[in-house]
Protein backbone atom coordinates (compact mmCIF):
# COMPACT_ATOMS: atom_id res chain seq x y z
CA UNK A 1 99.88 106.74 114.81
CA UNK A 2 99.20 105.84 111.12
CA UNK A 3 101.52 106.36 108.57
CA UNK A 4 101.04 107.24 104.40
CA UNK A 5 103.70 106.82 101.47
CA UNK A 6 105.42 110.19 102.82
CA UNK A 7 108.21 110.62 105.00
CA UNK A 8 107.77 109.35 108.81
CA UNK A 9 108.41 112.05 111.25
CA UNK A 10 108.10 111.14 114.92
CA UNK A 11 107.46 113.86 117.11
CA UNK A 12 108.22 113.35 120.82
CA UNK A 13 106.93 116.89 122.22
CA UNK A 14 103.92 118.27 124.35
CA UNK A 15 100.31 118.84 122.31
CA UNK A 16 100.84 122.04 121.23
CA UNK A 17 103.87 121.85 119.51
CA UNK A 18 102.68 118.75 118.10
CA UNK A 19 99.82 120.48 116.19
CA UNK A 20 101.18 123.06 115.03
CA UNK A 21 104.01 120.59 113.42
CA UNK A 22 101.36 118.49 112.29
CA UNK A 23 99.92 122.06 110.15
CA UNK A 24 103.17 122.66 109.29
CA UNK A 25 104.34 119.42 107.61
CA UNK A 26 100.82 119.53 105.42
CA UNK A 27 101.13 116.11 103.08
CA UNK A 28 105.21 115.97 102.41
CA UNK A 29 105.20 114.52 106.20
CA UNK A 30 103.36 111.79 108.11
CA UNK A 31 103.86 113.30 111.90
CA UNK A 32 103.44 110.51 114.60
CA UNK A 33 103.32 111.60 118.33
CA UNK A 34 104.72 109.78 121.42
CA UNK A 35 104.76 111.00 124.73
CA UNK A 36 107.77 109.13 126.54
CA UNK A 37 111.80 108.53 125.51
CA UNK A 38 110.96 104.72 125.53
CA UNK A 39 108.05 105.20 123.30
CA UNK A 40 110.74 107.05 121.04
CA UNK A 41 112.99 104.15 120.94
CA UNK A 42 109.91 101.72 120.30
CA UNK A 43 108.97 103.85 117.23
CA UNK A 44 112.35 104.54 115.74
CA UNK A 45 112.82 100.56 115.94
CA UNK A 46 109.66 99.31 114.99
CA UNK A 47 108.45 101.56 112.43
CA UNK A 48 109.55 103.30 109.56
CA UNK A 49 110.65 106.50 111.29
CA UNK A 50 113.08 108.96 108.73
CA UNK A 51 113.41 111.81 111.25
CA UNK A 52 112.67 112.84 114.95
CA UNK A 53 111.26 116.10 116.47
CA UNK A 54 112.17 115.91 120.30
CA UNK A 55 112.06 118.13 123.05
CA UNK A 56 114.11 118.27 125.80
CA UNK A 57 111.53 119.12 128.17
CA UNK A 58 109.19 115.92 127.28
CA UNK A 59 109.89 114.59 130.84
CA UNK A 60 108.65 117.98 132.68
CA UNK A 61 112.89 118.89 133.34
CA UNK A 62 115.16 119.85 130.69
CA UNK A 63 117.67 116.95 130.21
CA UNK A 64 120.16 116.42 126.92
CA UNK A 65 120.85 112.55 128.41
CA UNK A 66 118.07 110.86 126.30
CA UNK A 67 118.76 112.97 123.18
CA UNK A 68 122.38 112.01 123.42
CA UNK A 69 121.58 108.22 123.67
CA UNK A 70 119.76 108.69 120.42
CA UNK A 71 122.11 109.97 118.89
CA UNK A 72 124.73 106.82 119.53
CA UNK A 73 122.24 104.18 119.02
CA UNK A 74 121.14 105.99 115.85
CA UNK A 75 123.50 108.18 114.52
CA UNK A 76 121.76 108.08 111.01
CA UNK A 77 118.68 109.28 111.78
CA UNK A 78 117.88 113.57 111.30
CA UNK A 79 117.14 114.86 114.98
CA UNK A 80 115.26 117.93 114.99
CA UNK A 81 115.06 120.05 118.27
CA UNK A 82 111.60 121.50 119.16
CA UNK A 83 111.34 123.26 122.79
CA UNK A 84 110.49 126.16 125.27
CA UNK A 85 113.56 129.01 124.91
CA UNK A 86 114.17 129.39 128.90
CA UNK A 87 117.36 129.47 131.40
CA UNK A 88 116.42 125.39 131.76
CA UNK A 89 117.11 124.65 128.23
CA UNK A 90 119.96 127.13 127.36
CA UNK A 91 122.31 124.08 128.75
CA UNK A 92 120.86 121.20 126.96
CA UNK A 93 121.20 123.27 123.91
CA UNK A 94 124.95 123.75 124.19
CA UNK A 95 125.45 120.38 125.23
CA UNK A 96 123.35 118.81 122.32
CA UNK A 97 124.91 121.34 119.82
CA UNK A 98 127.99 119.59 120.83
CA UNK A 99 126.69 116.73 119.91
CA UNK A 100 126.14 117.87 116.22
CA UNK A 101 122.47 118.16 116.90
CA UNK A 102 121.99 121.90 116.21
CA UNK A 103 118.70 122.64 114.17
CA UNK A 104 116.04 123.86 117.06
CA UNK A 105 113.22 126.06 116.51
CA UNK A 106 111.67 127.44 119.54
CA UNK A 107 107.95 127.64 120.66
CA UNK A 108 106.44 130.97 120.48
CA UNK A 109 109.25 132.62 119.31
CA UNK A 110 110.01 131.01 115.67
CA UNK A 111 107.94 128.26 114.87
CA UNK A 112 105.33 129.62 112.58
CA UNK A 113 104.53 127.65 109.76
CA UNK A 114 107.58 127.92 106.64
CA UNK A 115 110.13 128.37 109.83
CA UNK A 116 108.72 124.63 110.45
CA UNK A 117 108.77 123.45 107.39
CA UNK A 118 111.97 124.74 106.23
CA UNK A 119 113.86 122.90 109.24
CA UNK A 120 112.17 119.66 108.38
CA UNK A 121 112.88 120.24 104.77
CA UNK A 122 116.36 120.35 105.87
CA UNK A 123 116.73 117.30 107.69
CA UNK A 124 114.85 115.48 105.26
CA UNK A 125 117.83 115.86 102.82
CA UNK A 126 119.73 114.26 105.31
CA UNK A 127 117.55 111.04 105.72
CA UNK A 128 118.63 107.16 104.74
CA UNK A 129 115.84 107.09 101.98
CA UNK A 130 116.84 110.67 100.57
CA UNK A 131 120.38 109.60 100.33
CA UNK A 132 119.53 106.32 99.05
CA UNK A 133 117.14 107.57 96.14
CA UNK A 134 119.75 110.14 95.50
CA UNK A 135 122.21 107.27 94.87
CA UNK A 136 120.09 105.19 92.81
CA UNK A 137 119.09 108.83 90.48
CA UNK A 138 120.96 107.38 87.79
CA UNK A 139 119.31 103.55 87.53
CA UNK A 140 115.86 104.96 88.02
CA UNK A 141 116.34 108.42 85.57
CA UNK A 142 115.20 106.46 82.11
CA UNK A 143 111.96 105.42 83.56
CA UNK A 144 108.76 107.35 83.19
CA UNK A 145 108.32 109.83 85.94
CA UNK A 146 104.87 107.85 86.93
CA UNK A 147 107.14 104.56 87.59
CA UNK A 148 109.92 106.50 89.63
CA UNK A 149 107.38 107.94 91.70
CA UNK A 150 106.36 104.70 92.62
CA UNK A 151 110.13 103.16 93.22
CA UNK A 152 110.55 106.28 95.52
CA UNK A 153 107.57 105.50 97.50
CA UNK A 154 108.61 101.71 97.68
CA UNK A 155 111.98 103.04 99.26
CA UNK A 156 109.73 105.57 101.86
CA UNK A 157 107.56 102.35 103.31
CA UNK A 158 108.84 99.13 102.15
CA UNK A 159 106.86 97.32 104.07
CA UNK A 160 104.24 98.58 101.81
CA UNK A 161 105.26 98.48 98.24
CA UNK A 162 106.84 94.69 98.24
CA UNK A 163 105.59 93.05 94.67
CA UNK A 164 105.89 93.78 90.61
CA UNK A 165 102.05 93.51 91.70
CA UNK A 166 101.79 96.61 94.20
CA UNK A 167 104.33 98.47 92.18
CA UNK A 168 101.90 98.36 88.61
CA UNK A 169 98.87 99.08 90.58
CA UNK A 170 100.13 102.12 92.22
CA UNK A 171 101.56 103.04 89.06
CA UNK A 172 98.03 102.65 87.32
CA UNK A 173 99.74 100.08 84.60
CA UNK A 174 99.45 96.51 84.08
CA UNK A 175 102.14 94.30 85.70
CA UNK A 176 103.54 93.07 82.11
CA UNK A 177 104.10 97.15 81.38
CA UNK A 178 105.70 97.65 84.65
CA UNK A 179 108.20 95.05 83.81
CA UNK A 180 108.32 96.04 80.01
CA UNK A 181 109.74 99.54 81.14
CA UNK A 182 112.18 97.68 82.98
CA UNK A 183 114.10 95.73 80.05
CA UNK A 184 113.63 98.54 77.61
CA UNK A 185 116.23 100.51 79.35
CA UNK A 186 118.09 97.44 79.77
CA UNK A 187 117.53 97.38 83.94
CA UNK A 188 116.96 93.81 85.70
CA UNK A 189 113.42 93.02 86.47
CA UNK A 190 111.18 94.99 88.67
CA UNK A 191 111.41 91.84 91.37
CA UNK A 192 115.20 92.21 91.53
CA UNK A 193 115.44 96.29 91.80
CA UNK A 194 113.19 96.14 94.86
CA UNK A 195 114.97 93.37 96.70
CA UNK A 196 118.82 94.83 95.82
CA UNK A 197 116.93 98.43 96.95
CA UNK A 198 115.87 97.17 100.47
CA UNK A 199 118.88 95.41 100.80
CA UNK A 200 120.38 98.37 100.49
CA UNK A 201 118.29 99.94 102.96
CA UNK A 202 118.75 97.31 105.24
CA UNK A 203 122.62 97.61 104.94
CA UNK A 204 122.43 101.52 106.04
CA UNK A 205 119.75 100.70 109.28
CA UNK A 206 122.41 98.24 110.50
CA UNK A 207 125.37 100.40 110.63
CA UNK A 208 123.65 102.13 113.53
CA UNK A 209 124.38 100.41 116.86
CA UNK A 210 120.48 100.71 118.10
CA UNK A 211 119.13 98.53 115.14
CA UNK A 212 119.42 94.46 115.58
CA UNK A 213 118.75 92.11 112.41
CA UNK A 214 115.72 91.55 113.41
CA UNK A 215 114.59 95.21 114.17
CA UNK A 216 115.88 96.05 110.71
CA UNK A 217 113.57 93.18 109.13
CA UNK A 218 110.05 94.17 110.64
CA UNK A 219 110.83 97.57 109.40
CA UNK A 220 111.63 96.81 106.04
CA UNK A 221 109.02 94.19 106.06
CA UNK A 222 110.35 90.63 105.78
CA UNK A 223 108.29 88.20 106.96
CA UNK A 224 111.05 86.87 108.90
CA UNK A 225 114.53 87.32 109.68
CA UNK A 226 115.84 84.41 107.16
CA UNK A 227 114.28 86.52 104.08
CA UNK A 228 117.05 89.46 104.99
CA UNK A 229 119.63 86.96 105.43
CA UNK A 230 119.03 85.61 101.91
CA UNK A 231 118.51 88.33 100.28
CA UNK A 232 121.80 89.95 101.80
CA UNK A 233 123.96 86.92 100.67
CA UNK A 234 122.27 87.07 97.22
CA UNK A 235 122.45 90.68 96.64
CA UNK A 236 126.05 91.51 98.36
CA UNK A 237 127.53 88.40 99.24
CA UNK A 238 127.65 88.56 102.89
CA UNK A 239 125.21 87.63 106.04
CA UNK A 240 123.38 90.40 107.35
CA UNK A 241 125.95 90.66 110.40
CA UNK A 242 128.85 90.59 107.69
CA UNK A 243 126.70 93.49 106.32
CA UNK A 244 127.04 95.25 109.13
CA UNK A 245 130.70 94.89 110.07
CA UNK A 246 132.65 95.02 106.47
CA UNK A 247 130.93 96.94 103.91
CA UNK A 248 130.82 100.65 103.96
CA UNK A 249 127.78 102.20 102.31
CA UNK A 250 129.40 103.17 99.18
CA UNK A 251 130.82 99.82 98.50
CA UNK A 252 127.67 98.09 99.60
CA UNK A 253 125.71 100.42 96.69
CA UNK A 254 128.76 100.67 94.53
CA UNK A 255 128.72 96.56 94.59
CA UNK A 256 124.61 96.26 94.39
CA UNK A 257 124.57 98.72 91.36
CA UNK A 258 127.10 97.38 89.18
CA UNK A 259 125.48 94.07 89.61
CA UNK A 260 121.95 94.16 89.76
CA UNK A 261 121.01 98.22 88.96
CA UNK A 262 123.35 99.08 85.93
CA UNK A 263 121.61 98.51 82.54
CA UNK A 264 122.71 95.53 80.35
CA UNK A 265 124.40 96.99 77.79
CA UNK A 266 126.45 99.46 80.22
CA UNK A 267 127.34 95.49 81.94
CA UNK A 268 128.40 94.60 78.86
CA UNK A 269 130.62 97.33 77.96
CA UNK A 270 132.53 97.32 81.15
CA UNK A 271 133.24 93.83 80.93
């Protein structure tokens, strides 16, 4: 189950299916497979998983129960349905459509290739880092395309792109350009946008009931609990539980962007 700088897709359905979503995605999606509903909760807590493919038939009987569950513990995270059309799963379908979980594509009838793609295309819009780099579009616009490639990827797999250091190699510059770019559209140092940005992160993860602190750490990559903690009072005032029970996610960015994301002389102005 390895994982790249593109979005983590983790696909909880039989072999077949799995292969032809693993075409399908081609290199906009990583595509992890697990072959139980606790391996599925595992992954979704432990790595950085942005949307699930499940099917309802992944036990051998058509149930909607475990679907359901993930939807409550994670209501954040894009669930994409990927079965067998037959009188078994007509049920589940209505029930999870319900639910608010209605994008399915169905073996051998319409899963070719683009049909695939197109659906996961679709709930990719809908995951926490495309909302969150949608959000921060307007701190990251005056840097150079090479740079906010970089940021984006930093967002995908933070556990990955942690340091100035990791940030100017993948961006093929020296550190001391990396943080030049920074200051010369007026922007806080490179150090500070990636710590307020996982914060940030870290504040959406917890507002879903199946993450704990902890989870939430190891998947944004803290070496330990304590470094979220700090980083949360530093960067929005609160402990991470705080986090979780009093900020919604526009005041948590709303807050995190005015003080660390806006540039200097915008500050300034406002003030």
């Amino acid at each position: 189950m390895g994982s790249g700088g593109f979005m983590l897709v983790l696909a909880a359905v039989p072999d077949v299916q799995f292969h032809k979503l693993r075409r399908a995605a081609g290199s906009r999606f990583t595509v992890a497979q697990v072959s139980t509903w606790d391996d599925v909760l595992t992954g979704i807590r432990g790595r950085p998983v942005e949307l699930a493919v499940v099917d309802p038939l992944l036990s051998g009987h058509a149930r909607s129960q475990e679907i359901e569950r993930l939807r409550v513990l994670f209501p954040s995270l894009p669930l994409m349905l990927y079965t067998t059309l037959t009188p078994r799963t007509a049920g589940v379908l209505l029930a999870l459509g319900q639910r608010g979980i209605q994008h399915a594509v169905f073996a051998n009838y319409d899963d070719h290739p683009s049909r695939l793609r197109e659906v996961l295309g679709q709930e990719e819009a809908r995951s926490s880092s495309r909302q969150l780099l949608d959000q921060l579009a307007d701190a990251l616009a005056p840097l150079p395309s090479e740079l906010r490639w970089v940021l984006e990827e930093a967002l995908r797999s933070p556990g990955e792109v942690q340091t100035v250091g990791q940030v100017a190699v993948r961006a093929r510059v020296d550190r001391r350009t990396c943080e030049r770019w920074f200051t010369r559209v007026g922007l806080p140092s490179p150090r500070h946008f990636l710590s307020a940005a996982r914060v940030l992160y870290a504040h959406r993860l917890l507002q879903d009931p199946g993450f704990t602190i902890e989870d939430v750490a190891k998947r944004l990559g803290y070496a330990q609990t304590k470094t979220l903690q700090l980083h949360a009072r530093a960067y929005l005032g609160l402990t991470a539980g705080e986090m979780r029970l009093s900020l919604g996610s526009s005041e948590a960015l709303a807050r995190v962007v005015q003080r660390f994301l806006t540039p200097l002389e915008a500050r300034a102005s406002a003030s």
